[in-house]
C-alpha atoms as a PDB file:
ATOM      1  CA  UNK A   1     -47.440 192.062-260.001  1.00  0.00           C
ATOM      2  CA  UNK A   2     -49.239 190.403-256.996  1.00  0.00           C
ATOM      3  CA  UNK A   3     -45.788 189.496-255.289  1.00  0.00           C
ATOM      4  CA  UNK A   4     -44.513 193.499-255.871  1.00  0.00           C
ATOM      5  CA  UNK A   5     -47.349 194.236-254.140  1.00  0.00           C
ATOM      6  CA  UNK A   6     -47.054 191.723-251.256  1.00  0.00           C
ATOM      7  CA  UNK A   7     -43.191 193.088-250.850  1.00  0.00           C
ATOM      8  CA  UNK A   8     -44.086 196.930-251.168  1.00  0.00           C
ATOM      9  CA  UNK A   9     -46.857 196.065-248.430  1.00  0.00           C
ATOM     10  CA  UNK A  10     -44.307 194.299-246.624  1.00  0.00           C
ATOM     11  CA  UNK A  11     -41.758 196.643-246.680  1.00  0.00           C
ATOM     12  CA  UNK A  12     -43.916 199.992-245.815  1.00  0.00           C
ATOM     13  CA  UNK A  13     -45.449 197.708-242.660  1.00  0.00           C
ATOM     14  CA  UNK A  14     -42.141 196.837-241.420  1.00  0.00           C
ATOM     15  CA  UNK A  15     -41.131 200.629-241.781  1.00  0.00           C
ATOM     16  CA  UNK A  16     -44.060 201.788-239.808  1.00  0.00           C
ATOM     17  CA  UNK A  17     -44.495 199.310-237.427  1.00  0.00           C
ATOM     18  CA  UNK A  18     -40.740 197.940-236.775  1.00  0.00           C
ATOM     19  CA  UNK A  19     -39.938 200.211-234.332  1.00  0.00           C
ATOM     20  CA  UNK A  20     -42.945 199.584-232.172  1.00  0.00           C
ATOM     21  CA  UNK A  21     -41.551 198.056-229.159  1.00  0.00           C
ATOM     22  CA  UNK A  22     -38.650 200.199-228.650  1.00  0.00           C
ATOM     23  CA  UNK A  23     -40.334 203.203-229.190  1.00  0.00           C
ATOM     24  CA  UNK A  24     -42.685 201.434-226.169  1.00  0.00           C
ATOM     25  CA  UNK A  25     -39.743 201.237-224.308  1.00  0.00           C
ATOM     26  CA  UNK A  26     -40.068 197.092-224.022  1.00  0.00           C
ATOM     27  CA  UNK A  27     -37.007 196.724-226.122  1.00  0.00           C
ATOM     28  CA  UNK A  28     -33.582 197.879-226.267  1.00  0.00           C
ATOM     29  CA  UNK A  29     -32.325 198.357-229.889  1.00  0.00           C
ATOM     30  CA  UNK A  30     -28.045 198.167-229.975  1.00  0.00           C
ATOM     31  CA  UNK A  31     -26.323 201.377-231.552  1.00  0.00           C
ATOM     32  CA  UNK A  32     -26.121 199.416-235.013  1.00  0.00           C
ATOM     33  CA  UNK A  33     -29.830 198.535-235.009  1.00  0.00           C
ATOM     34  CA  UNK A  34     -30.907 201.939-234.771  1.00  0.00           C
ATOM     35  CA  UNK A  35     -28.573 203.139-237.474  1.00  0.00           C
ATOM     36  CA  UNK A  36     -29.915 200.439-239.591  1.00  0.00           C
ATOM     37  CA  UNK A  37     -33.113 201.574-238.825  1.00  0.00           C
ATOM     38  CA  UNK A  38     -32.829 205.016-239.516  1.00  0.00           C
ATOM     39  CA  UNK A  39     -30.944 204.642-242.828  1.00  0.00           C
ATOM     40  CA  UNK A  40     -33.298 201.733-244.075  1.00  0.00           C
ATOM     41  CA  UNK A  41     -36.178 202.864-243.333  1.00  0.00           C
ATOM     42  CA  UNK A  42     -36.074 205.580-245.784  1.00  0.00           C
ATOM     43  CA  UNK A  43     -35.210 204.006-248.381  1.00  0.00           C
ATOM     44  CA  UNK A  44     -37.290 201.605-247.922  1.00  0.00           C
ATOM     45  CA  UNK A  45     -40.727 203.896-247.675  1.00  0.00           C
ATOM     46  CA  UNK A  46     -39.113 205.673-250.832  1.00  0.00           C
ATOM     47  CA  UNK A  47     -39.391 202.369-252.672  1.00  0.00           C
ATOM     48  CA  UNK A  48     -42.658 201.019-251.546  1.00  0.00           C
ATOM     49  CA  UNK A  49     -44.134 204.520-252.496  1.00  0.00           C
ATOM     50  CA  UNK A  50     -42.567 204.297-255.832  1.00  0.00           C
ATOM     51  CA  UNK A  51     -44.185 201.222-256.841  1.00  0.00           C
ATOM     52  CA  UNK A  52     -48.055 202.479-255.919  1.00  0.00           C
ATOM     53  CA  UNK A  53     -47.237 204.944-258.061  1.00  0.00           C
ATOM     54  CA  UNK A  54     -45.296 203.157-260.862  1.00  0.00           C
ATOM     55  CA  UNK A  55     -48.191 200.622-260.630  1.00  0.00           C
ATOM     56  CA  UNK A  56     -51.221 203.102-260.611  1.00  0.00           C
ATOM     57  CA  UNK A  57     -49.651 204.990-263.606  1.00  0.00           C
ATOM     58  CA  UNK A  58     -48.997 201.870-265.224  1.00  0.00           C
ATOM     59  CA  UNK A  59     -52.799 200.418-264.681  1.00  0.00           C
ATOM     60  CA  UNK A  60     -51.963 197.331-262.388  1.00  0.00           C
ATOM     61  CA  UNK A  61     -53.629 199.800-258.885  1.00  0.00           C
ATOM     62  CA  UNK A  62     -56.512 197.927-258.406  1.00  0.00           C
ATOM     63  CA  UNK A  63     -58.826 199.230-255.397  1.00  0.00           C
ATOM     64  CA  UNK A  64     -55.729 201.235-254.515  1.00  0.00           C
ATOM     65  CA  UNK A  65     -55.896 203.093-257.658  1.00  0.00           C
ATOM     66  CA  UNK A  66     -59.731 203.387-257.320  1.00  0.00           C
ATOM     67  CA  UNK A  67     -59.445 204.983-253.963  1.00  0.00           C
ATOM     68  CA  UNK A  68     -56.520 207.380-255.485  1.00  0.00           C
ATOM     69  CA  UNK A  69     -58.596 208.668-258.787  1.00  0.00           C
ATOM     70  CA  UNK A  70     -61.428 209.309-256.801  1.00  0.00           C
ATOM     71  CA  UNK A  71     -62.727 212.630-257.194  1.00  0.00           C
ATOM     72  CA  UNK A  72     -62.589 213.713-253.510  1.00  0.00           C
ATOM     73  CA  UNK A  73     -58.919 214.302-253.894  1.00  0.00           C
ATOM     74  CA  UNK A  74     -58.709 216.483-256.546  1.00  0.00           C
ATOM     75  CA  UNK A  75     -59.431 219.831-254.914  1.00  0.00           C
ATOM     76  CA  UNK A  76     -57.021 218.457-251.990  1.00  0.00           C
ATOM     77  CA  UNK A  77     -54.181 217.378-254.796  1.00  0.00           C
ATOM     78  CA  UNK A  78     -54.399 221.196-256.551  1.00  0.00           C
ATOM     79  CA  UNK A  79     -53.640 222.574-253.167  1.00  0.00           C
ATOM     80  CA  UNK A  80     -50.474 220.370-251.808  1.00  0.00           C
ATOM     81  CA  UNK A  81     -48.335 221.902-253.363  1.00  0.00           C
ATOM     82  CA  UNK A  82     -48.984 225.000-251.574  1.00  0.00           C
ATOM     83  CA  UNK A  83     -49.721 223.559-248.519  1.00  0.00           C
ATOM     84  CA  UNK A  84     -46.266 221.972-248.412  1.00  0.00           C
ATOM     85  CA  UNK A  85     -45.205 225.746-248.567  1.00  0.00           C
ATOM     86  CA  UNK A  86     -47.138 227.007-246.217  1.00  0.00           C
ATOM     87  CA  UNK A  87     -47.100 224.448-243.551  1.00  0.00           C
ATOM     88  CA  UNK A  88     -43.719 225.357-241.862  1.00  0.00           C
ATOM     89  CA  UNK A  89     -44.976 229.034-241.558  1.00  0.00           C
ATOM     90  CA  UNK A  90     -48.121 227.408-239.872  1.00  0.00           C
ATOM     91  CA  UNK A  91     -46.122 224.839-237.827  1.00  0.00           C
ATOM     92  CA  UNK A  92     -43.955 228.003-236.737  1.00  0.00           C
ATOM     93  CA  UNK A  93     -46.626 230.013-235.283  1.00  0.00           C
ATOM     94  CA  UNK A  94     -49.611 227.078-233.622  1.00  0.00           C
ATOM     95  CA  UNK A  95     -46.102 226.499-231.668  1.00  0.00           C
ATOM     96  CA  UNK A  96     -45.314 229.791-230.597  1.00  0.00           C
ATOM     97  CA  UNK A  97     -48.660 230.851-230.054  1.00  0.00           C
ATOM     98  CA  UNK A  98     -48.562 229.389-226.310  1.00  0.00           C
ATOM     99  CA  UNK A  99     -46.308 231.278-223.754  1.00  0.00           C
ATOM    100  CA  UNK A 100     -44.959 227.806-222.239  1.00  0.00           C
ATOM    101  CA  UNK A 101     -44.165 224.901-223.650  1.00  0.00           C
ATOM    102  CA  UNK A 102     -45.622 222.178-225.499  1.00  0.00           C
ATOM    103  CA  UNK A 103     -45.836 218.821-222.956  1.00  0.00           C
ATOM    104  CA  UNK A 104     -47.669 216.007-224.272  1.00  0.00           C
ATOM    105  CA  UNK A 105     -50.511 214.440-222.430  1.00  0.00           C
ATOM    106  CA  UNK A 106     -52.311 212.013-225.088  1.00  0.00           C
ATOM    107  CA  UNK A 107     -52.315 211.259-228.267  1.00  0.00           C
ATOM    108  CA  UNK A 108     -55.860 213.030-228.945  1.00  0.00           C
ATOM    109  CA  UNK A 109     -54.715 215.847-227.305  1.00  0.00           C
ATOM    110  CA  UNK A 110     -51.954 215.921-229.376  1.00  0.00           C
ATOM    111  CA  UNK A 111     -54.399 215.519-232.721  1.00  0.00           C
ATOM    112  CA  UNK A 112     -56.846 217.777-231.571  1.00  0.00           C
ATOM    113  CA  UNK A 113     -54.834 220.867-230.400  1.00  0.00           C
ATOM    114  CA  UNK A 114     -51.963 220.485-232.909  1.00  0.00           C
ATOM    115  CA  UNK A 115     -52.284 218.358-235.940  1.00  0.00           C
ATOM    116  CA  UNK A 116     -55.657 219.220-236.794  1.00  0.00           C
ATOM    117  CA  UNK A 117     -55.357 222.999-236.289  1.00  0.00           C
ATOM    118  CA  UNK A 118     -52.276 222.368-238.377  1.00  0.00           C
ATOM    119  CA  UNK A 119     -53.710 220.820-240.854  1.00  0.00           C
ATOM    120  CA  UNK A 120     -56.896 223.297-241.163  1.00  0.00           C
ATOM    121  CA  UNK A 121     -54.826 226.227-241.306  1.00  0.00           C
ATOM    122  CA  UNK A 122     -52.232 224.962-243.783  1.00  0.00           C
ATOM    123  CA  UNK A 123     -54.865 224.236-246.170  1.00  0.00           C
ATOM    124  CA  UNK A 124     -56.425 227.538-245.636  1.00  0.00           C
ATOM    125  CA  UNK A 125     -53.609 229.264-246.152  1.00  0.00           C
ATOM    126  CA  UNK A 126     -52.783 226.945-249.502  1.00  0.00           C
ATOM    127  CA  UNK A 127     -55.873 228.133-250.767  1.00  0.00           C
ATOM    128  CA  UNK A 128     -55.420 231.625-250.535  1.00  0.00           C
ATOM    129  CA  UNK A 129     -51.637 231.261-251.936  1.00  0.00           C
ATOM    130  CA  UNK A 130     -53.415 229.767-254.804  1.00  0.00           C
ATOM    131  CA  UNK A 131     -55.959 232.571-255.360  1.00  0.00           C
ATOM    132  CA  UNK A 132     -53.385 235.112-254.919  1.00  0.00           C
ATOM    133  CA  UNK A 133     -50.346 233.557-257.171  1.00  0.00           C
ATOM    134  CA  UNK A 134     -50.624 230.016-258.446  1.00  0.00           C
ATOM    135  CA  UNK A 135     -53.787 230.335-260.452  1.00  0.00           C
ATOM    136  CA  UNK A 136     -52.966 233.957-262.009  1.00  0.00           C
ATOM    137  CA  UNK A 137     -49.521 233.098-262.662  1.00  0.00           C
ATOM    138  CA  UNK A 138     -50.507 229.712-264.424  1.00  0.00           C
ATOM    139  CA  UNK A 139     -53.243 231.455-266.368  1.00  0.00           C
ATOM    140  CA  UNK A 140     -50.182 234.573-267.626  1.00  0.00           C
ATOM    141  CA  UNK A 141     -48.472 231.681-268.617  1.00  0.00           C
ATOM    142  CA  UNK A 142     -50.929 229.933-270.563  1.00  0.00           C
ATOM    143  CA  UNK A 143     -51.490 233.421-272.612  1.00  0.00           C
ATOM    144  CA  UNK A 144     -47.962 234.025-272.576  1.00  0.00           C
ATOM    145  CA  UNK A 145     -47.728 230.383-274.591  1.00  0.00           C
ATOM    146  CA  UNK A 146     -50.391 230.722-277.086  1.00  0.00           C
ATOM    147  CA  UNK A 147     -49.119 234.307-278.435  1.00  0.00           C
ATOM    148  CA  UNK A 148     -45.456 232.606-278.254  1.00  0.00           C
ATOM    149  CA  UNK A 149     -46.237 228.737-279.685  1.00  0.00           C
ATOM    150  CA  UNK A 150     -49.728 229.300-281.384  1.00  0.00           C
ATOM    151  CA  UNK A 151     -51.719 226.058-281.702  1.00  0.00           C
ATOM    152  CA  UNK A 152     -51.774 224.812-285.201  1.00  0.00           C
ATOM    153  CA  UNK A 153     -54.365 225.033-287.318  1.00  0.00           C
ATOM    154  CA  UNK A 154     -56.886 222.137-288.833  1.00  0.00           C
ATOM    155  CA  UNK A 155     -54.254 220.244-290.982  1.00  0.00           C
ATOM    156  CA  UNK A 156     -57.424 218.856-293.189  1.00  0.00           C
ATOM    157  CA  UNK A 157     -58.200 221.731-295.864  1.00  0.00           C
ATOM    158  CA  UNK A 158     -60.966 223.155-295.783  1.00  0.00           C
ATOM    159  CA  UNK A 159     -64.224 222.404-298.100  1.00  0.00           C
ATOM    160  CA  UNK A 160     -67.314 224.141-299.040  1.00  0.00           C
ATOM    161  CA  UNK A 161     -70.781 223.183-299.609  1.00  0.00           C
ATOM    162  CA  UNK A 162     -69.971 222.473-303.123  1.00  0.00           C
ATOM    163  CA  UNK A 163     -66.957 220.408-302.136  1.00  0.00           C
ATOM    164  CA  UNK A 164     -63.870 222.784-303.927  1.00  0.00           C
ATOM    165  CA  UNK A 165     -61.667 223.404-301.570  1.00  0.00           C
ATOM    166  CA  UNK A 166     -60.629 227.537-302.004  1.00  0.00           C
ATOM    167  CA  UNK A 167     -58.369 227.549-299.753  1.00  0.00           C
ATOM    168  CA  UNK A 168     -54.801 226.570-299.703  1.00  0.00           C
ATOM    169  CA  UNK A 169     -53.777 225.282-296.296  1.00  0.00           C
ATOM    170  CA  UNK A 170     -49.808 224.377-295.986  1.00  0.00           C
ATOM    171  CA  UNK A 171     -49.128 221.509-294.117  1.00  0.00           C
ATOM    172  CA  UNK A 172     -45.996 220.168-293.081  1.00  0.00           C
ATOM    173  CA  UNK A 173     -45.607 216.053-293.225  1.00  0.00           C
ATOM    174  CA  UNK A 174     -42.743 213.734-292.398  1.00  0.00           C
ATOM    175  CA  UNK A 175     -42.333 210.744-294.192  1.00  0.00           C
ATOM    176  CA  UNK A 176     -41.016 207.772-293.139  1.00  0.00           C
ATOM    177  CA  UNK A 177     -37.657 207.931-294.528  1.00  0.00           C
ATOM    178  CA  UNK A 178     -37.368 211.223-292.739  1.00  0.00           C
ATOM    179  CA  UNK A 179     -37.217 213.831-295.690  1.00  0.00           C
ATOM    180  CA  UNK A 180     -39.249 216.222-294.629  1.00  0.00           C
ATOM    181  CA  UNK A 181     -41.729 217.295-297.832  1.00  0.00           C
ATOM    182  CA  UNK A 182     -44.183 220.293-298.067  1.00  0.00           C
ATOM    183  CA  UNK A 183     -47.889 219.943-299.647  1.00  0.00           C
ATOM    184  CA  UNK A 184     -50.094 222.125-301.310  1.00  0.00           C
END
C-alpha cells in the first residue's frame, strides 16, 4: 500500500512539476516530448487521483483521508457540483467585463483579480442554483419515492403488554436454497 502511494505521489509530482523548465523557457522540449507530455500527463493525473480515492474508500488514506473527511469540506463538496456548472458562465463574464484585454503582469495579480473573484462568484452562484433547483428538486424526489417504493414496515410482529401478539404482520423471507416462503 506504502509503495502505491510512493508511485501515485510520484507520478502526480512528475505531472505537475515536469514541465517546469520549459515552461521557464531554460529548456527546449523536441516535438515528440511535448506530445508525450501532453498525452501522458493525463493519464497519468487520472490514475494517481484514482488511487486517493480507491484508497480513502477502501480505508488505507491515512492523514490524507483525515484531511478529506474533515468537516470543513462538506458544505464546499454539496456545492461542486453546481459550481462546476456555473463556473464557465462566471469565467465568461469576469473576462468580458474589461473593455481591453487581459495581459498578465504577476502571478498575484493574476490570483487576486481573476481566480479569486472567480472562485467567489462561482460559489455564490452554486449556492443560489442549489436553493433555487437542486435542493427542491431532490426533496420532490424523495416524496415522489416514498409514495412510489414505500419503506417497509417492522418485519418483527408486534407485541403487547401482555405479550400476544394481535396482529398478523406478513413477512416475506428467502431461504437459503432460494424458494422463496411466506410466514404468518
Amino acid at each position: 500500500i506504502s509503495s502505491a502511494w510512493a508511485i501515485a505521489t510520484a507520478v502526480a509530482l512528475a505531472c505537475l512539476f515536469g514541465p517546469y523548465h520549459y515552461i521557464k523557457g531554460d529548456d527546449n522540449w523536441s516535438e515528440f516530448t511535448r506530445a508525450s507530455y501532453n498525452n501522458f500527463s493525463r493519464i497519468g493525473w487520472s490514475l494517481a487521483v484514482s488511487w486517493v480515492i480507491i484508497a480513502n474508500h477502501l480505508g488505507w488514506g491515512g492523514p490524507v483521508a483525515t484531511f478529506m473527511d474533515h468537516p470543513l469540506w462538506k458544505p464546499l463538496g454539496r456545492l461542486s457540483y453546481c459550481g462546476y456548472i456555473v463556473h464557465f458562465f462566471v469565467i465568461t463574464y469576469i473576462f468580458n467585463i474589461d473593455d481591453r484585454p487581459y495581459h498578465y503582469v504577476s502571478i498575484w495579480g493574476t490570483y487576486v483579480y481573476r481566480v479569486i473573484p472567480v472562485v467567489v462568484m462561482s460559489y455564490g452562484f452554486a449556492f443560489v442554483w442549489s436553493c433555487l433547483f437542486e435542493v427542491p428538486i431532490v426533496k420532490l424526489e424523495k416524496i415522489l419515492i416514498e409514495n412510489i417504493m414505500p419503506a417497509k414496515k417492522d418485519e418483527k410482529p408486534k407485541f403487547y403488554a401482555d405479550g400476544k401478539n394481535r396482529e398478523r404482520i406478513y413477512a416475506y423471507e428467502m431461504p437459503q436454497d432460494g424458494n422463496y416462503q411466506m410466514k404468518l
